[in-house]
C-alpha atoms as a PDB file:
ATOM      1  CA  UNK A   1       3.930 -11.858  23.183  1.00  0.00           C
ATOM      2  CA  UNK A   2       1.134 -13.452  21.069  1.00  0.00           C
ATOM      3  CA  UNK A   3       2.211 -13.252  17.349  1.00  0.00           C
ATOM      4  CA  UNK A   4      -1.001 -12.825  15.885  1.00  0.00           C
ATOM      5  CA  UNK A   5      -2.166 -10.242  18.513  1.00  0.00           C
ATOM      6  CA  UNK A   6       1.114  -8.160  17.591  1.00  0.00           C
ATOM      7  CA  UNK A   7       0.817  -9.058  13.666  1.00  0.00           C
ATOM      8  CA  UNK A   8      -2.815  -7.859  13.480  1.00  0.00           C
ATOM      9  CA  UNK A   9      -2.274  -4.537  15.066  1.00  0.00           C
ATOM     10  CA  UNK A  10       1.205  -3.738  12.942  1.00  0.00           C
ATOM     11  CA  UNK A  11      -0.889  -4.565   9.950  1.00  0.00           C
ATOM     12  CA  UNK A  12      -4.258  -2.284  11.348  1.00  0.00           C
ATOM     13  CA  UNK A  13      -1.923   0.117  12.648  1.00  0.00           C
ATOM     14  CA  UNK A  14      -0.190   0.597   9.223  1.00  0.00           C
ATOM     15  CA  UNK A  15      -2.908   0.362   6.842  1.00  0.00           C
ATOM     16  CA  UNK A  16      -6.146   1.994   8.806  1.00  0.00           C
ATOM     17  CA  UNK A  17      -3.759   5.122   8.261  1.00  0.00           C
ATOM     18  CA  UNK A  18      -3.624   4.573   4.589  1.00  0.00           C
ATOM     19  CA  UNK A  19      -7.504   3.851   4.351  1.00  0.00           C
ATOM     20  CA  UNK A  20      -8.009   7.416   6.334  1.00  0.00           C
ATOM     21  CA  UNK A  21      -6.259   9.260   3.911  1.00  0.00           C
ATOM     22  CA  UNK A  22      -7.312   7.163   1.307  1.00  0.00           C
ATOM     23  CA  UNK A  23     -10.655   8.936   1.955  1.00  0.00           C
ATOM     24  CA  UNK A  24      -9.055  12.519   1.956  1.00  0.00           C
ATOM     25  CA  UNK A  25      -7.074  12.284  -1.608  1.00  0.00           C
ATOM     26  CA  UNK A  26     -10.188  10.902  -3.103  1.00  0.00           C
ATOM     27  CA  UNK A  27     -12.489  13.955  -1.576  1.00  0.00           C
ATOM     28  CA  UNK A  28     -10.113  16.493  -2.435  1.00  0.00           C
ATOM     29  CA  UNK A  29     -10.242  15.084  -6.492  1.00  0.00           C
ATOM     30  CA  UNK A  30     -13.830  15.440  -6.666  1.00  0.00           C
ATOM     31  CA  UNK A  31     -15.683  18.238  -7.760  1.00  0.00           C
ATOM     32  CA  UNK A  32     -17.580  20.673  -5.453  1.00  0.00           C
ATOM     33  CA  UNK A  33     -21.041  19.714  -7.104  1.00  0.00           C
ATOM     34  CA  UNK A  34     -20.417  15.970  -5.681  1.00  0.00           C
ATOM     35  CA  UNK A  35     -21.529  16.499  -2.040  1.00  0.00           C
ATOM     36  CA  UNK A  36     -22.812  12.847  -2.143  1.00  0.00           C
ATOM     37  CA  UNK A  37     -19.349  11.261  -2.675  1.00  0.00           C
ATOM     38  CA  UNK A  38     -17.562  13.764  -0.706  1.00  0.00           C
ATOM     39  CA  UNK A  39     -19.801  13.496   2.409  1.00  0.00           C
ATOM     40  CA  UNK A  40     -19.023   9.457   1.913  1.00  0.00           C
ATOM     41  CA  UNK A  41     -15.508  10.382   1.869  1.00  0.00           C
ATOM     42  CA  UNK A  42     -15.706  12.164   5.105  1.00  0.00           C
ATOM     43  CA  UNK A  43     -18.005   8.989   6.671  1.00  0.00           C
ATOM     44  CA  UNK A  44     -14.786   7.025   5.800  1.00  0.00           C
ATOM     45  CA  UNK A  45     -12.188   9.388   6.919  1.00  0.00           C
ATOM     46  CA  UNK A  46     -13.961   9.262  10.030  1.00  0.00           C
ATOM     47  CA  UNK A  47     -14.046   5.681  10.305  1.00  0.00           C
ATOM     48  CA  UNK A  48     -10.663   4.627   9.828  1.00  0.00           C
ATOM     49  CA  UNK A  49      -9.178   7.314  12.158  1.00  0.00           C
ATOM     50  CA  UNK A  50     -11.377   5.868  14.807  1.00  0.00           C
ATOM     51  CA  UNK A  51      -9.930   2.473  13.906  1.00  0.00           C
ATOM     52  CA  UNK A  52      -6.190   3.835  13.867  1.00  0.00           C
ATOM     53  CA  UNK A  53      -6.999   5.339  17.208  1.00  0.00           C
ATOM     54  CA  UNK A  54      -8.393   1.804  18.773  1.00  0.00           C
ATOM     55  CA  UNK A  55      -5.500  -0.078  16.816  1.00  0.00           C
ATOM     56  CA  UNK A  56      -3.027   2.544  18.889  1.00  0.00           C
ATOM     57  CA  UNK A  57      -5.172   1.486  22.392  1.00  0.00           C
ATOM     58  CA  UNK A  58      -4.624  -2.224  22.313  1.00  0.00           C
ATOM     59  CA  UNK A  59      -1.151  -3.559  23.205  1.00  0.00           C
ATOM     60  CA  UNK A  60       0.381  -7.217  22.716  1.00  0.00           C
ATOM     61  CA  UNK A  61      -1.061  -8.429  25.932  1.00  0.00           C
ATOM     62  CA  UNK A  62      -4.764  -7.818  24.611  1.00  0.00           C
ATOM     63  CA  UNK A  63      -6.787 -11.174  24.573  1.00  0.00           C
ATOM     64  CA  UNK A  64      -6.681 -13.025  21.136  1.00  0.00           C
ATOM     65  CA  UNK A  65     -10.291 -13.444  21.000  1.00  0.00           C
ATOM     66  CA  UNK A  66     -10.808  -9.597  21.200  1.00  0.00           C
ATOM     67  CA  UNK A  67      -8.232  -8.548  18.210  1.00  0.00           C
ATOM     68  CA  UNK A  68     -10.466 -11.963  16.541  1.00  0.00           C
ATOM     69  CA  UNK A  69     -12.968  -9.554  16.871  1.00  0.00           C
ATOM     70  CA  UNK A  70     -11.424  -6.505  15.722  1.00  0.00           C
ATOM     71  CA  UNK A  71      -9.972  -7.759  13.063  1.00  0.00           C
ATOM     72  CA  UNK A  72     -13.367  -9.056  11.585  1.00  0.00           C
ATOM     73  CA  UNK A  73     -14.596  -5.425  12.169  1.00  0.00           C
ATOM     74  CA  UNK A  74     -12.247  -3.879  10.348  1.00  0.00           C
ATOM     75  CA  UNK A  75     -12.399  -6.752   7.446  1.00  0.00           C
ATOM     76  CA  UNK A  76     -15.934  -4.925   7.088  1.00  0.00           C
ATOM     77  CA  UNK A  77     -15.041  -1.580   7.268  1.00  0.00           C
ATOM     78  CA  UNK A  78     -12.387  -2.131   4.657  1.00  0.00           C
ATOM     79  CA  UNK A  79     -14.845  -4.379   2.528  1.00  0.00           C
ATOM     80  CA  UNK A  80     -17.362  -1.047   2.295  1.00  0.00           C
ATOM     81  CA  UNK A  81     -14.363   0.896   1.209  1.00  0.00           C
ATOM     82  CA  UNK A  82     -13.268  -0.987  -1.705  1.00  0.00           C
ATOM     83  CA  UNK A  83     -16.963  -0.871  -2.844  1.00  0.00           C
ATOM     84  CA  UNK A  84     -17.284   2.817  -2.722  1.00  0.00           C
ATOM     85  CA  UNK A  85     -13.476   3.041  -4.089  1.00  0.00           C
ATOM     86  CA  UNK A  86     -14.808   0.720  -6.929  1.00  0.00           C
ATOM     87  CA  UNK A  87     -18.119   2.937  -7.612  1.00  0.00           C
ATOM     88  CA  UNK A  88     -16.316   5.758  -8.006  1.00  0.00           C
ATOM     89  CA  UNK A  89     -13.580   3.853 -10.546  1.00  0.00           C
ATOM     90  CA  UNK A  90     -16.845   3.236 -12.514  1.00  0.00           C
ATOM     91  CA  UNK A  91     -18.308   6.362 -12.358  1.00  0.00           C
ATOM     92  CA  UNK A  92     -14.838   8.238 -13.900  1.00  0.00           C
ATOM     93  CA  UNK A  93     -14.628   5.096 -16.130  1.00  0.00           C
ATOM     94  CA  UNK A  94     -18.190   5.831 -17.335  1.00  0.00           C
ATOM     95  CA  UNK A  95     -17.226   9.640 -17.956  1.00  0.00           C
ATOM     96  CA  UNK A  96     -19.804  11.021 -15.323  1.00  0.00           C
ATOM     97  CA  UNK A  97     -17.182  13.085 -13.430  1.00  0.00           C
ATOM     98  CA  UNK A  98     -15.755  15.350 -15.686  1.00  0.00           C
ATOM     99  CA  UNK A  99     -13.786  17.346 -14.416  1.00  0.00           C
ATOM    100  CA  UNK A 100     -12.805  15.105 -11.331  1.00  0.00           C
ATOM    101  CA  UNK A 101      -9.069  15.145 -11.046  1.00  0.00           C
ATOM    102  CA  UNK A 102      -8.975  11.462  -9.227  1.00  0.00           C
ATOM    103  CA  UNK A 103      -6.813   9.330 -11.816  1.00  0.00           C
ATOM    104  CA  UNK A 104      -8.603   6.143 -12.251  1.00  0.00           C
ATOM    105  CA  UNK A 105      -5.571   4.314 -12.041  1.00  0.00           C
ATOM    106  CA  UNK A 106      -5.161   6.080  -8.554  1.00  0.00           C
ATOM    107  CA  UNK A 107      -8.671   4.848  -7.736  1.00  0.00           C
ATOM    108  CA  UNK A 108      -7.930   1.151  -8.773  1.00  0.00           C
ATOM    109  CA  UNK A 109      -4.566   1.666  -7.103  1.00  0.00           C
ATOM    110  CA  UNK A 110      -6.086   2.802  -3.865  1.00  0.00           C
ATOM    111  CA  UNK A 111      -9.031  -0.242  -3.982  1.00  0.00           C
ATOM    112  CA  UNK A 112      -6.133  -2.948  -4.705  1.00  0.00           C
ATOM    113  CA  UNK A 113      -4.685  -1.752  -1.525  1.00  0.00           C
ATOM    114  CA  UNK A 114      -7.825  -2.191   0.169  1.00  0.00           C
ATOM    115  CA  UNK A 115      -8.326  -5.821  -1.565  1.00  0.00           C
ATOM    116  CA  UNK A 116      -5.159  -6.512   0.179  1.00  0.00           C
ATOM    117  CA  UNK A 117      -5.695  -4.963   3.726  1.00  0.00           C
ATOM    118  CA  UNK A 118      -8.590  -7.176   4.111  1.00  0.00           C
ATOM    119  CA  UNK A 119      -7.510 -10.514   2.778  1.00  0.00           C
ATOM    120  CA  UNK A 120      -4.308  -9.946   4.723  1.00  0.00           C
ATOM    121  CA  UNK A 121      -6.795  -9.638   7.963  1.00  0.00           C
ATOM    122  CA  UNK A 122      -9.051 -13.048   6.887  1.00  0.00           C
ATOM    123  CA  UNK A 123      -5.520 -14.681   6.547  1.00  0.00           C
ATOM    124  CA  UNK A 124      -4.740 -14.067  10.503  1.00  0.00           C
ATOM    125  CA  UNK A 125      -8.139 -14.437  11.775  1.00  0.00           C
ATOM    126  CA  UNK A 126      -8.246 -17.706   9.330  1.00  0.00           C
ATOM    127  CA  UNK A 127      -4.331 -18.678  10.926  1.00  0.00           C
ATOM    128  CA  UNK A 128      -3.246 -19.518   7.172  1.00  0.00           C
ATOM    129  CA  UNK A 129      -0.916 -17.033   6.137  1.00  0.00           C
ATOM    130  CA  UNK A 130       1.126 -18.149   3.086  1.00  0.00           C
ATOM    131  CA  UNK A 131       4.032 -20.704   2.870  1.00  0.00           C
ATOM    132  CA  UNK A 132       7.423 -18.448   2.536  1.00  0.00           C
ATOM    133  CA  UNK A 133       8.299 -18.884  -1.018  1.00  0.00           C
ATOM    134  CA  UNK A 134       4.840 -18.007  -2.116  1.00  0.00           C
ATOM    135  CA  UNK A 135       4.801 -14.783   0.035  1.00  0.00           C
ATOM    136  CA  UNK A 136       7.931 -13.552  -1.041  1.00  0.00           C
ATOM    137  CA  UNK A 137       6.812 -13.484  -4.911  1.00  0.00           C
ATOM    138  CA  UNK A 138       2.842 -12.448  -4.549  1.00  0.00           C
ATOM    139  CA  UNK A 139       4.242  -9.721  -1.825  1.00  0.00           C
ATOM    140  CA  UNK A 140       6.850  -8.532  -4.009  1.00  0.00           C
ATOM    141  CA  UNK A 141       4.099  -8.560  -6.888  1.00  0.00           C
ATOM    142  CA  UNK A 142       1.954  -6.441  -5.442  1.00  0.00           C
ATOM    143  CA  UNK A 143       3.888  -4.105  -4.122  1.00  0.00           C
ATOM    144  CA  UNK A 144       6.288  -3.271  -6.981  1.00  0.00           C
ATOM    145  CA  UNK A 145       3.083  -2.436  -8.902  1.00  0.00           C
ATOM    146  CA  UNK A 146       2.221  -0.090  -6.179  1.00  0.00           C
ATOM    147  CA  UNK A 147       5.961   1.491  -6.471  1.00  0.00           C
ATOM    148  CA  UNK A 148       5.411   1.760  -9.900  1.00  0.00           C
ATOM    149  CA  UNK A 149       2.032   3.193  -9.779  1.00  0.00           C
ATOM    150  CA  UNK A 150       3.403   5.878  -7.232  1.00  0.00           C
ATOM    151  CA  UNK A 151       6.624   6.888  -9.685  1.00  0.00           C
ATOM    152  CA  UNK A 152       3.678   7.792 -12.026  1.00  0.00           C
ATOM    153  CA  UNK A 153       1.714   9.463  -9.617  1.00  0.00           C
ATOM    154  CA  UNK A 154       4.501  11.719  -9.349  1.00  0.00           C
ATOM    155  CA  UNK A 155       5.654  12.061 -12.400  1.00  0.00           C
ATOM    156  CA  UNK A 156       2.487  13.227 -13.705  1.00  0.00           C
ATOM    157  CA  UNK A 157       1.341  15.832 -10.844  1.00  0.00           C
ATOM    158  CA  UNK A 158       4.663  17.653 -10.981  1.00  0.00           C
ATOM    159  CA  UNK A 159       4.520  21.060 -13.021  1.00  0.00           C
ATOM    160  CA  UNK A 160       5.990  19.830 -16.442  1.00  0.00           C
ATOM    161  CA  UNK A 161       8.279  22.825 -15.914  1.00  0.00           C
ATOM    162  CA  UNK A 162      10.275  20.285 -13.387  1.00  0.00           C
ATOM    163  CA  UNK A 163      11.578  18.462 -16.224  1.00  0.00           C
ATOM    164  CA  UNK A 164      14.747  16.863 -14.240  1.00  0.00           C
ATOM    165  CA  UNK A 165      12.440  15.753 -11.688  1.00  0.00           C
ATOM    166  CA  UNK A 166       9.539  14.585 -13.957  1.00  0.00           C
ATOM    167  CA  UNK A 167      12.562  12.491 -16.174  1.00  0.00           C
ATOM    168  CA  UNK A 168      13.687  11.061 -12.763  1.00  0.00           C
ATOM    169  CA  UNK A 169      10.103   9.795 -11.990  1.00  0.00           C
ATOM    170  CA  UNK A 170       9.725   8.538 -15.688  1.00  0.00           C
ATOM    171  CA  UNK A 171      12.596   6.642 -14.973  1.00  0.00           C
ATOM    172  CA  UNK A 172      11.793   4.828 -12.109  1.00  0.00           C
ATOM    173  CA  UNK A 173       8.773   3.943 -13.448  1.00  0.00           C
ATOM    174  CA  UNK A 174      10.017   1.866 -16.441  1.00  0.00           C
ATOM    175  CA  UNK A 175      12.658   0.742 -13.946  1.00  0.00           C
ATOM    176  CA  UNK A 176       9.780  -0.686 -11.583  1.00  0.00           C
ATOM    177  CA  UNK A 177       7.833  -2.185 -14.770  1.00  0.00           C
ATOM    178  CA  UNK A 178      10.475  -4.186 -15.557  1.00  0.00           C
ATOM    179  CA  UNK A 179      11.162  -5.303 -12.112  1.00  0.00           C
ATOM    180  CA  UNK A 180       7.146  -6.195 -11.920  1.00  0.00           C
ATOM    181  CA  UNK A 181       7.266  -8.055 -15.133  1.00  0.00           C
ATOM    182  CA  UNK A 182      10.657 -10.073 -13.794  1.00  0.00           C
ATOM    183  CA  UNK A 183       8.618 -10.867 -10.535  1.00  0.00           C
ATOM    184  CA  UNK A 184       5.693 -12.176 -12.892  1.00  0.00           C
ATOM    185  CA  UNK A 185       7.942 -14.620 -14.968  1.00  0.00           C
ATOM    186  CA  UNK A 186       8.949 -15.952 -11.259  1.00  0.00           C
ATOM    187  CA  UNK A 187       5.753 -16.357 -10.450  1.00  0.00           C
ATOM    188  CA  UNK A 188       4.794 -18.104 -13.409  1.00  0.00           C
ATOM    189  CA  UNK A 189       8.012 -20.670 -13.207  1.00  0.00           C
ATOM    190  CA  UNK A 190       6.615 -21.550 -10.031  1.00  0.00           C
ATOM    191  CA  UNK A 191       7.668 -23.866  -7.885  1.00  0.00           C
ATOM    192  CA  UNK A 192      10.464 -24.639  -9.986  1.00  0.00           C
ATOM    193  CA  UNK A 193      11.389 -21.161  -9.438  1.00  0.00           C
ATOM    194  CA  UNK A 194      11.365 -21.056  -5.622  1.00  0.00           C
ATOM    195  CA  UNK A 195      15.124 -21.854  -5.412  1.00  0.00           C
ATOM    196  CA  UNK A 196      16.767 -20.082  -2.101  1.00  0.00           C
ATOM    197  CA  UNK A 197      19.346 -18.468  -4.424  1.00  0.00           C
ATOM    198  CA  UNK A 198      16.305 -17.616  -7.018  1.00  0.00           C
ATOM    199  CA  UNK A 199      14.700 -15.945  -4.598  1.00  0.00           C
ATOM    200  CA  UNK A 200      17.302 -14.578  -2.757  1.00  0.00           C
ATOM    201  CA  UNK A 201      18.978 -12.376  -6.243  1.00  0.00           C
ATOM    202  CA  UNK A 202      14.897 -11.666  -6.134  1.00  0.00           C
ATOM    203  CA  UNK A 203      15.097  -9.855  -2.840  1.00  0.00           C
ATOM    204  CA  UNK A 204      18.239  -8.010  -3.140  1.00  0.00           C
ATOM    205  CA  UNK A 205      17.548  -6.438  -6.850  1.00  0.00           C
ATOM    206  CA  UNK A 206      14.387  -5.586  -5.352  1.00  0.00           C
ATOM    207  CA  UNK A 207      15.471  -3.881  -2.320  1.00  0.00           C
ATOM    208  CA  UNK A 208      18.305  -2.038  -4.022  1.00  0.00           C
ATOM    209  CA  UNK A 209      15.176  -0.134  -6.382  1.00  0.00           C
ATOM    210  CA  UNK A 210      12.860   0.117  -3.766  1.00  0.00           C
ATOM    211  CA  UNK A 211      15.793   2.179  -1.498  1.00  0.00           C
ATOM    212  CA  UNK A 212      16.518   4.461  -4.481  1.00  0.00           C
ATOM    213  CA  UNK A 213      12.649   5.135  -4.941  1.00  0.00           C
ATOM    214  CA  UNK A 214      12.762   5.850  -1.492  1.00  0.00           C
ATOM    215  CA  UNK A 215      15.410   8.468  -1.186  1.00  0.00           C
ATOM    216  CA  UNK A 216      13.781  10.271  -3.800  1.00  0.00           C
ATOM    217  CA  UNK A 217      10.392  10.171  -2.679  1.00  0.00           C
ATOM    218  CA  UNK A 218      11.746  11.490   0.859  1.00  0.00           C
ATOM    219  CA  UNK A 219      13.209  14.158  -1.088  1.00  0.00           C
ATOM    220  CA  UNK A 220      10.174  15.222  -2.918  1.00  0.00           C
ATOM    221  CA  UNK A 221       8.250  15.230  -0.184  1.00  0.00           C
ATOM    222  CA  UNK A 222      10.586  17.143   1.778  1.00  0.00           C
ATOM    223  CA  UNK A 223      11.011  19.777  -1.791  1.00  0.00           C
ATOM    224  CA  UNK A 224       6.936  20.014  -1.431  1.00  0.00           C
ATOM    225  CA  UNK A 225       6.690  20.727   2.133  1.00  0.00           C
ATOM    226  CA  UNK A 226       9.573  23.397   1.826  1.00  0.00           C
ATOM    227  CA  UNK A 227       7.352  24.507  -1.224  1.00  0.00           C
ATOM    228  CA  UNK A 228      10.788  24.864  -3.428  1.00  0.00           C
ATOM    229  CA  UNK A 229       9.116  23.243  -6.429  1.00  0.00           C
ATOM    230  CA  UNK A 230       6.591  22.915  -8.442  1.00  0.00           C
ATOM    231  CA  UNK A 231       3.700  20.307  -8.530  1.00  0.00           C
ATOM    232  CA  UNK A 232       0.622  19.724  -7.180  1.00  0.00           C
ATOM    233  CA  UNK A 233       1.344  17.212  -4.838  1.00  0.00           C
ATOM    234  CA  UNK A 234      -0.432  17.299  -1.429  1.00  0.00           C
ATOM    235  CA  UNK A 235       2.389  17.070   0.970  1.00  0.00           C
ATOM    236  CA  UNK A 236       0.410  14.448   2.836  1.00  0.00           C
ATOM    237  CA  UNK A 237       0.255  12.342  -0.677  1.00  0.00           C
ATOM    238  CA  UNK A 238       3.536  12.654  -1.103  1.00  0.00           C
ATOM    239  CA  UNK A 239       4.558  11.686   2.774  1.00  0.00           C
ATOM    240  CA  UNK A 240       2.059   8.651   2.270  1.00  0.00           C
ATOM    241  CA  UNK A 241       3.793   7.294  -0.685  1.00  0.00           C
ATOM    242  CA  UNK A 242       7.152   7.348   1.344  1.00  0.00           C
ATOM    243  CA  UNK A 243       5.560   5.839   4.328  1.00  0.00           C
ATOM    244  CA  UNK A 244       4.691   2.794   1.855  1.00  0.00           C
ATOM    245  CA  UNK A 245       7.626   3.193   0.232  1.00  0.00           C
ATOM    246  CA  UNK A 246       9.756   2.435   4.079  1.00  0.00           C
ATOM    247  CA  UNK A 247       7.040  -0.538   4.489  1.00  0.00           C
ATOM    248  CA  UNK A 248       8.112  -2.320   1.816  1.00  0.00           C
ATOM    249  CA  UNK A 249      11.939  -2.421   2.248  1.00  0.00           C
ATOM    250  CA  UNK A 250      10.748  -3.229   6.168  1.00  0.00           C
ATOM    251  CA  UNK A 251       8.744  -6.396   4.541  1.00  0.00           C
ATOM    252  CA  UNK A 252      11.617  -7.700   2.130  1.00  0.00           C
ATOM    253  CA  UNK A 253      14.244  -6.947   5.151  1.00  0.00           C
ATOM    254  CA  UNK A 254      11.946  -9.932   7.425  1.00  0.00           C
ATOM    255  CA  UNK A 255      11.888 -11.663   3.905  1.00  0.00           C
ATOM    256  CA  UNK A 256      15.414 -12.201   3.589  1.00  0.00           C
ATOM    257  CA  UNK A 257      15.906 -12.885   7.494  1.00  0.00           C
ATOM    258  CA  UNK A 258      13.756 -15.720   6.922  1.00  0.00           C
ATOM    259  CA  UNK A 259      15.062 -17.104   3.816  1.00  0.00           C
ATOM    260  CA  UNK A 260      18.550 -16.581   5.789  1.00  0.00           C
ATOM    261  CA  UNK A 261      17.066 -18.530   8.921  1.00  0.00           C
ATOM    262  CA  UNK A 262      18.028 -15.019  10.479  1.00  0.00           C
ATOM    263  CA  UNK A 263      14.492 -14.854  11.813  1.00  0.00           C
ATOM    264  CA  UNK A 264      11.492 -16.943  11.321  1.00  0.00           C
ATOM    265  CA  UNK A 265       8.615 -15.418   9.743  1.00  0.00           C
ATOM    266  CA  UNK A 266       5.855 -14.784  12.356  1.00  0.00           C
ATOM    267  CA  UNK A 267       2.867 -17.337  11.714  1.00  0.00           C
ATOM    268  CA  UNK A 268      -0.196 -16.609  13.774  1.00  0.00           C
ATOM    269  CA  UNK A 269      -1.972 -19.191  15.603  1.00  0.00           C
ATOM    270  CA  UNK A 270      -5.594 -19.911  14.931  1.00  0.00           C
ATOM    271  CA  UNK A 271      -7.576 -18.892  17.748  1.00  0.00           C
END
């Protein structure tokens, strides 16, 4: 099995999906009088699910040189994204939506996941994914700012008549800003800081948050879907924030392999 061939399509795989519905929460928070952005929402929506679908066709025995080529194509595809993600950021920003219910931290939340879907795909088609240490801190950066983001998310489109569940998400989301601002004073002591105990204490207080987080977003969205309470939480939005949720305990599971010498970390080859 080719690493990068089987790295590139996990990654496509997993976040082409996210991009899709990216495009869907976005149209569904703008206001019927903005058939412009919604018809670009659709164009995306489109777009992605034909990339998910293509990911889904290729297997690990597909040529290098064609996923090369893939890859680069979705690098574009994700590129145009983040600039109409980023438009419409500055057009709520700018107070010309009114009325829009897209959070603009939603909207710079959903373009810093596209920043990092297509940087992740120039660092395999480049071959230079990051040294271990490194990865383990900027991953764990990003991400914990996207768990915290989410706990906010929720917390702020349940009914405020859920108050128990509303405290809970207040809760985790101090809980993950302090966990975001411990990762950052790593990442500033670096390299000094890129001990093997350092960073494995790093791992495991992450993972035991991020598995709490979990179980509760799996029971919201399960709550939502049952419609036993209160919000106004698309059940898709809130199965997509568990999905990510499950993603990032899978990424600092491989982390702590590595760091363990369980399991190397899966370079690809430049090709």
């Amino acid at each position: 099995m080719d690493a990068f061939v089987a790295r590139s399509l996990e990654e496509i795989r997993f976040w082409a999906r996210i991009m899709k519905e990216h495009s869907l929460f976005l149209r569904l928070g703008f206001r019927c009088e903005d058939t412009q952005l919604i018809q670009e929402a659709n164009g995306f929506y489109a777009l992605f699910e034909g990339i998910e679908a293509r990911a889904h066709a290729f297997t690990a025995a597909t040529d290098p040189q064609q996923i090369r080529a893939f890859n680069a194509e979705v690098h574009n595809a994700v590129s145009h994204i983040w600039v109409f993600k980023r438009k419409v950021l500055g057009l709520i920003l700018t107070c010309q939506l009114p009325g829009a219910n897209n959070f603009p931290l939603l909207v710079d939340h959903v373009s810093r996941e596209a920043n990092y879907f297509r940087n992740r795909l120039a660092e395999l088609n480049n071959g230079r994914l990051e040294p271990l240490p490194d990865a383990i801190i900027d991953e764990n950066v990003f991400f914990l700012k996207i768990m915290a983001d989410h706990a906010k998310f929720i917390g702020h489109l349940l009914d405020p008549s859920e108050r128990k569940l509303v405290d809970q998400a207040r809760e985790f989301s101090n809980d993950f800003d302090q966990l975001l601002w411990q990762a950052q004073d790593l990442s500033s002591m670096r390299p000094q800081s890129q001990t093997k105990p350092l960073l494995s204490q790093f791992l495991d207080q992450n993972r035991v948050s991020v598995a709490s987080l979990r179980d509760f977003k799996k029971t919201a969205r399960d709550l939502i879907e049952a419609c036993r309470i209160k919000s106004i939480i698309h059940p898709l939005l809130a199965d997509h924030v568990y999905r990510e949720a499950v993603h990032f305990l899978a990424i600092i599971d491989l982390f702590e392999q590595a760091l363990t010498g369980q399991a190397p970390m899966p370079l690809p080859a430049a090709h």
